[in-house]
C-alpha atoms as a PDB file:
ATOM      1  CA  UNK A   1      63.041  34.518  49.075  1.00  0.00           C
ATOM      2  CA  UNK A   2      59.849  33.508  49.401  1.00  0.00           C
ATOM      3  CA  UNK A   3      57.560  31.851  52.125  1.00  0.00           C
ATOM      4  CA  UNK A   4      55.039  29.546  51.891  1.00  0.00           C
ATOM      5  CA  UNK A   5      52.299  27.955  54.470  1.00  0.00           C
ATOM      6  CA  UNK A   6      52.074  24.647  54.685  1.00  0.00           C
ATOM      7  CA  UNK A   7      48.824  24.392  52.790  1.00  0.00           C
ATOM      8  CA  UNK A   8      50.809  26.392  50.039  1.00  0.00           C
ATOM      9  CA  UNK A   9      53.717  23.995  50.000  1.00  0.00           C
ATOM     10  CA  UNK A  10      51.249  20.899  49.669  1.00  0.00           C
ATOM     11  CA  UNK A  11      49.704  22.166  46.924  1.00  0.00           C
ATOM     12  CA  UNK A  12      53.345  23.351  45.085  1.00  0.00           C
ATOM     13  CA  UNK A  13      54.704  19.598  46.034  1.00  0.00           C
ATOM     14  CA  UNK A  14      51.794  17.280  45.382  1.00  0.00           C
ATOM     15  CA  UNK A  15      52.575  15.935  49.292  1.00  0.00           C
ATOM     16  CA  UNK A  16      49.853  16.157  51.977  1.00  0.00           C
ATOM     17  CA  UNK A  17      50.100  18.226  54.945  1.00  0.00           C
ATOM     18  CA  UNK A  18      50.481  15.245  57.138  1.00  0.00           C
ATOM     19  CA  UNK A  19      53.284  13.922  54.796  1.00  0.00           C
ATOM     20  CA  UNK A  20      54.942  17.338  55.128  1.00  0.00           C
ATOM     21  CA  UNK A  21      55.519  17.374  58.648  1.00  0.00           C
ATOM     22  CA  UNK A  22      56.190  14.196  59.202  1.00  0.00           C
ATOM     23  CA  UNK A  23      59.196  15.162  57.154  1.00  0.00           C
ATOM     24  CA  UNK A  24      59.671  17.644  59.145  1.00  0.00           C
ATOM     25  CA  UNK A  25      59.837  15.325  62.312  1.00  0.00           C
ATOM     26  CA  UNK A  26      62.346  13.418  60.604  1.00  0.00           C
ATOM     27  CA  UNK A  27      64.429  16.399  60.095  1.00  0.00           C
ATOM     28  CA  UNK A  28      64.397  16.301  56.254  1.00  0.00           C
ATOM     29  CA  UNK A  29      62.746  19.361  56.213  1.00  0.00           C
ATOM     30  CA  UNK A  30      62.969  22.340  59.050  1.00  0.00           C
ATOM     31  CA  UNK A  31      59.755  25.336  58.923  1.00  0.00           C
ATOM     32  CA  UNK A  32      60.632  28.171  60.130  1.00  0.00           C
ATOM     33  CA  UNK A  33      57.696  29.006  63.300  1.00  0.00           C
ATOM     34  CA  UNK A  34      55.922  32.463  63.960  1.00  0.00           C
ATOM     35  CA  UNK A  35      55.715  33.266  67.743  1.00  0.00           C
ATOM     36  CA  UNK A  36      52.398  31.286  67.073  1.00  0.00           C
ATOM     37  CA  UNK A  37      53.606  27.895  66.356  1.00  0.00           C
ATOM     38  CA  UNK A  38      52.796  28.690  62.653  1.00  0.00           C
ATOM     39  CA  UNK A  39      55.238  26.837  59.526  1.00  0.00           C
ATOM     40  CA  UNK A  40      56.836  28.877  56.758  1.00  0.00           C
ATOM     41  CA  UNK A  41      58.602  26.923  54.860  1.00  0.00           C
ATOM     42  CA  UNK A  42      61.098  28.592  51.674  1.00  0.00           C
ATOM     43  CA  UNK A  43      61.589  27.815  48.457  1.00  0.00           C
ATOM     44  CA  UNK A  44      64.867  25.320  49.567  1.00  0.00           C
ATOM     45  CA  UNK A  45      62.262  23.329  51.705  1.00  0.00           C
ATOM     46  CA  UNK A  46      60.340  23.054  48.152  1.00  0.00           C
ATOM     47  CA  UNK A  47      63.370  21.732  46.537  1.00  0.00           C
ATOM     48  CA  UNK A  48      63.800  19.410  49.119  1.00  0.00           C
ATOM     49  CA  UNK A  49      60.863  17.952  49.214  1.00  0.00           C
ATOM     50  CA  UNK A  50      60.707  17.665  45.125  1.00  0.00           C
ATOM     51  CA  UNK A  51      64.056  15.733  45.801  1.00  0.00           C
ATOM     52  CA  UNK A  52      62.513  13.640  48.662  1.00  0.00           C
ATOM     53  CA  UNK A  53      59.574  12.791  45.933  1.00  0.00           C
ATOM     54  CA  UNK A  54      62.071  11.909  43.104  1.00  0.00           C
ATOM     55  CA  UNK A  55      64.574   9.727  45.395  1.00  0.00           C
ATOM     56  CA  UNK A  56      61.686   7.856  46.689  1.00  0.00           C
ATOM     57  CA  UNK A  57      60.679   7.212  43.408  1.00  0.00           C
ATOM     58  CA  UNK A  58      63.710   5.857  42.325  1.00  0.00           C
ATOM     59  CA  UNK A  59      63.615   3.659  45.160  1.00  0.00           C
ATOM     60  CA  UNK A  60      64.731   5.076  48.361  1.00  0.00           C
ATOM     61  CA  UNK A  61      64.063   4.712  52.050  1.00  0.00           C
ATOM     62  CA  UNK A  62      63.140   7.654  54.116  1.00  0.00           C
ATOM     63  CA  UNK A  63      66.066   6.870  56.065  1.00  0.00           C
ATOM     64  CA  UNK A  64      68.507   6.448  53.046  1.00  0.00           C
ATOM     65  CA  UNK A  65      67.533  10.275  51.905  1.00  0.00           C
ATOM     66  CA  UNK A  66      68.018  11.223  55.962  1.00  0.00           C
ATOM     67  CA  UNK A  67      71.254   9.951  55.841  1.00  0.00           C
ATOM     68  CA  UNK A  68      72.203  11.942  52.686  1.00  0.00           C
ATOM     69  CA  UNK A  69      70.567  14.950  53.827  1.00  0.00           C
ATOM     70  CA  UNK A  70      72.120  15.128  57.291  1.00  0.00           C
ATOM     71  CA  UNK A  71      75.432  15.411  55.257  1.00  0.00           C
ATOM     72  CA  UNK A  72      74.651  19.350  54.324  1.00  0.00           C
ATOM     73  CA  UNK A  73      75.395  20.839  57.941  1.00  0.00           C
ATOM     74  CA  UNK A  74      79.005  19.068  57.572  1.00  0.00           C
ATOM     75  CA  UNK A  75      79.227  19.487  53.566  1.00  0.00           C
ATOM     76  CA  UNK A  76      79.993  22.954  52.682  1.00  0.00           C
ATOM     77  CA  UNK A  77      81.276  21.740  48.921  1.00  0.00           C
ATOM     78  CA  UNK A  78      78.530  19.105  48.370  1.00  0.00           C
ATOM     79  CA  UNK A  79      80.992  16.551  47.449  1.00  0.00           C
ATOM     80  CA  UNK A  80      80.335  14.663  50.279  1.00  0.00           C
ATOM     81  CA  UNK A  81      76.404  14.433  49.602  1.00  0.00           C
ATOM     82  CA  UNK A  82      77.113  13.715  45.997  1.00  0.00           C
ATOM     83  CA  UNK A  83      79.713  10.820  46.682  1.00  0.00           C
ATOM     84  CA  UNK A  84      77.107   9.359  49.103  1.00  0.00           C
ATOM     85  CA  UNK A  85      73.869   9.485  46.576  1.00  0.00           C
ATOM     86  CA  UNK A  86      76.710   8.525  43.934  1.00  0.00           C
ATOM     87  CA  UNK A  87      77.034   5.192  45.952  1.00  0.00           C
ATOM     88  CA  UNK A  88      73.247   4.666  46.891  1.00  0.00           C
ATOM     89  CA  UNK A  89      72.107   5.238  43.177  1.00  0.00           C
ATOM     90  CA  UNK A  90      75.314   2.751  42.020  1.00  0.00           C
ATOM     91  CA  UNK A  91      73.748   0.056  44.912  1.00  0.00           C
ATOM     92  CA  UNK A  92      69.922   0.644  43.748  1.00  0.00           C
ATOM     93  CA  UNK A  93      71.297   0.495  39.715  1.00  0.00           C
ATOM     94  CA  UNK A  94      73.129  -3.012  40.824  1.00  0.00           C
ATOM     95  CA  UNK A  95      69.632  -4.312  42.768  1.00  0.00           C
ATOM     96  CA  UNK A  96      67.636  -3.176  40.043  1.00  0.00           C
ATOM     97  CA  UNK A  97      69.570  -5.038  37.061  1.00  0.00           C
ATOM     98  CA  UNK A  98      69.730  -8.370  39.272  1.00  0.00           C
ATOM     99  CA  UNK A  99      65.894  -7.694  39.775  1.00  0.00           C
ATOM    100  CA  UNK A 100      65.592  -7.077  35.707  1.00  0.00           C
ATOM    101  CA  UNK A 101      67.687  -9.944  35.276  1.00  0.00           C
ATOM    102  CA  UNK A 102      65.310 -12.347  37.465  1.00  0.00           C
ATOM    103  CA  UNK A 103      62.455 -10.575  35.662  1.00  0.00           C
ATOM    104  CA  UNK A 104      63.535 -11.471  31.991  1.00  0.00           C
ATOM    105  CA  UNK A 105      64.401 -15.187  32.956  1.00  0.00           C
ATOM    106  CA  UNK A 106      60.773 -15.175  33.896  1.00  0.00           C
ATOM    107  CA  UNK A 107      59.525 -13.696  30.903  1.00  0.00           C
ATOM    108  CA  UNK A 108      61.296 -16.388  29.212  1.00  0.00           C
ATOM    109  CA  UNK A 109      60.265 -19.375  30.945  1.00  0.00           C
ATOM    110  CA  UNK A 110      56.537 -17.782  30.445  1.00  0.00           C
ATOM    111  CA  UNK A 111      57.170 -17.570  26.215  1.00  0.00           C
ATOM    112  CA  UNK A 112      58.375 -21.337  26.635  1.00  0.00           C
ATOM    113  CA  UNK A 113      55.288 -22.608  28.146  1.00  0.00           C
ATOM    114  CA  UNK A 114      52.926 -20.221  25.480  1.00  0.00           C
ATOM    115  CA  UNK A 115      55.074 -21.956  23.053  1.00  0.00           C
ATOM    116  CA  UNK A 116      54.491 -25.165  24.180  1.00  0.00           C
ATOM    117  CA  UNK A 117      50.986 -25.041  24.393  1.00  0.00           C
ATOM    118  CA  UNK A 118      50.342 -23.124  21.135  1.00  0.00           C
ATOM    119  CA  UNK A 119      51.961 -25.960  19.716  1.00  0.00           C
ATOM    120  CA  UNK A 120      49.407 -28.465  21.354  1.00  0.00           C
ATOM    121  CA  UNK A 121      47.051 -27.223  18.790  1.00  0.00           C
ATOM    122  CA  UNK A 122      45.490 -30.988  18.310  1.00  0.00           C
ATOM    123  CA  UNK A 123      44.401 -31.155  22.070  1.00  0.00           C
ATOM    124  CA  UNK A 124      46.413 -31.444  25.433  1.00  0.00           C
ATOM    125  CA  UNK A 125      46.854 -34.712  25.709  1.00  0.00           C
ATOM    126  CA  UNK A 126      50.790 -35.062  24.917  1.00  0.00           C
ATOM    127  CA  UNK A 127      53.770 -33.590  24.526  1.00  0.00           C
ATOM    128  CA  UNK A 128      53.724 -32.265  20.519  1.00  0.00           C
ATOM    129  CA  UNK A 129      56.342 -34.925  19.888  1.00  0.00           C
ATOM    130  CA  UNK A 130      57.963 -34.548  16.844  1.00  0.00           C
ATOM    131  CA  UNK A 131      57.866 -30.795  16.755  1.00  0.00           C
ATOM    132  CA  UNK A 132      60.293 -30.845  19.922  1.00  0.00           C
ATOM    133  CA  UNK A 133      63.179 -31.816  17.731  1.00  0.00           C
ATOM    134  CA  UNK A 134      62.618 -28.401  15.839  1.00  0.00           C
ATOM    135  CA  UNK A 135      61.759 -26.272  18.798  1.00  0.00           C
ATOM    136  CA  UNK A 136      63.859 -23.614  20.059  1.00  0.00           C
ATOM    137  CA  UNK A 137      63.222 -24.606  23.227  1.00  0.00           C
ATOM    138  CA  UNK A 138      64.049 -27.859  22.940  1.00  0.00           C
ATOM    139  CA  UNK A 139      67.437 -27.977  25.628  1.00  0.00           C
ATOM    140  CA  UNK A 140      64.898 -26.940  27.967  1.00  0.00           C
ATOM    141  CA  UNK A 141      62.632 -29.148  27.340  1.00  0.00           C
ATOM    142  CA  UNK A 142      62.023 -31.747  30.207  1.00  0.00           C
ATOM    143  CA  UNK A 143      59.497 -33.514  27.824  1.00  0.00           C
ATOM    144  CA  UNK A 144      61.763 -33.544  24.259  1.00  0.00           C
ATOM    145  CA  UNK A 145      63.758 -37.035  23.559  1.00  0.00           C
ATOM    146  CA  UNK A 146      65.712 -37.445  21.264  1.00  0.00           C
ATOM    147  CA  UNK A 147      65.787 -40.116  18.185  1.00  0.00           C
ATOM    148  CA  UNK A 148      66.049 -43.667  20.341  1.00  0.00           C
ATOM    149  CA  UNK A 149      65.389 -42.633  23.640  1.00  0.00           C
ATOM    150  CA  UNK A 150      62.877 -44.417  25.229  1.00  0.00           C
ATOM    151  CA  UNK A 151      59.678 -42.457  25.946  1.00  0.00           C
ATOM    152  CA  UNK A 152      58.974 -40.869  29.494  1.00  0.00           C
ATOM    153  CA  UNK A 153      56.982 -42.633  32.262  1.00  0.00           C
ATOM    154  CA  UNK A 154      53.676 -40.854  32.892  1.00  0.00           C
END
């Protein structure tokens, strides 16, 4: 196996030194010390910190992946570790559709108001009036009256 400095392993993992032992404080990572106080670090510390990278891109705390990786001492299958980031991935897939969902309902309220005012070609005076009654939008539309109503107060 091989064994890297920590100047090595921050150029192999994109992190900086600082970032790598402060992973290393929080026990995500362990180096290995010379008699000198010097890290080597192996090629599983590598993999752990690509893993580290890749969970906190997918939206993890620091203290999420702790709590997964504190599982391997106890974990000799892995199932444990893999039920647990089974659950955190199945709570950050629920967050991030109601987050999407918010997202798109915004989108759409934006297109309604582009609409609107693309339809205003004449000047922005008034409501387009008659085009409401054709306008997709038109259920939405807390300016659109129908065929009798009286018009709204200003």
């Amino acid at each position: 196996m091989r064994r890297y400095r920590i100047g090595e392993m921050a150029a192999l993992s994109s992190l900086s030194e600082r970032t790598i032992r402060y992973y290393e404080e929080l026990g995500l990572i362990a180096a290995e010390r010379t008699s000198g106080g010097q890290r080597w670090y192996t090629d599983e510390d590598l993999v752990y910190l690509k893993r580290i990278i890749e969970l906190k891109g997918l939206g993890f705390s620091l203290q999420e992946i702790q709590k997964v990786f504190r599982l391997k001492d106890s974990d000799r299958t892995g199932n444990v570790r893999r039920e647990a980031l089974l659950a955190e991935y199945r709570k950050k897939l629920d967050a991030d559709r109601e987050k999407m969902e918010v997202l798109r309902k915004h989108i759409d309220e934006l297109e309604w108001h582009v609409h609107q005012l693309e339809k205003a070609e004449d000047g922005f005076t008034e409501c387009p009036g008659a085009l409401c009654a054709s306008c997709q939008y038109r259920s939405r539309c807390t300016f659109f009256r129908s065929e009798g109503e009286k018009p709204l107060s200003d």
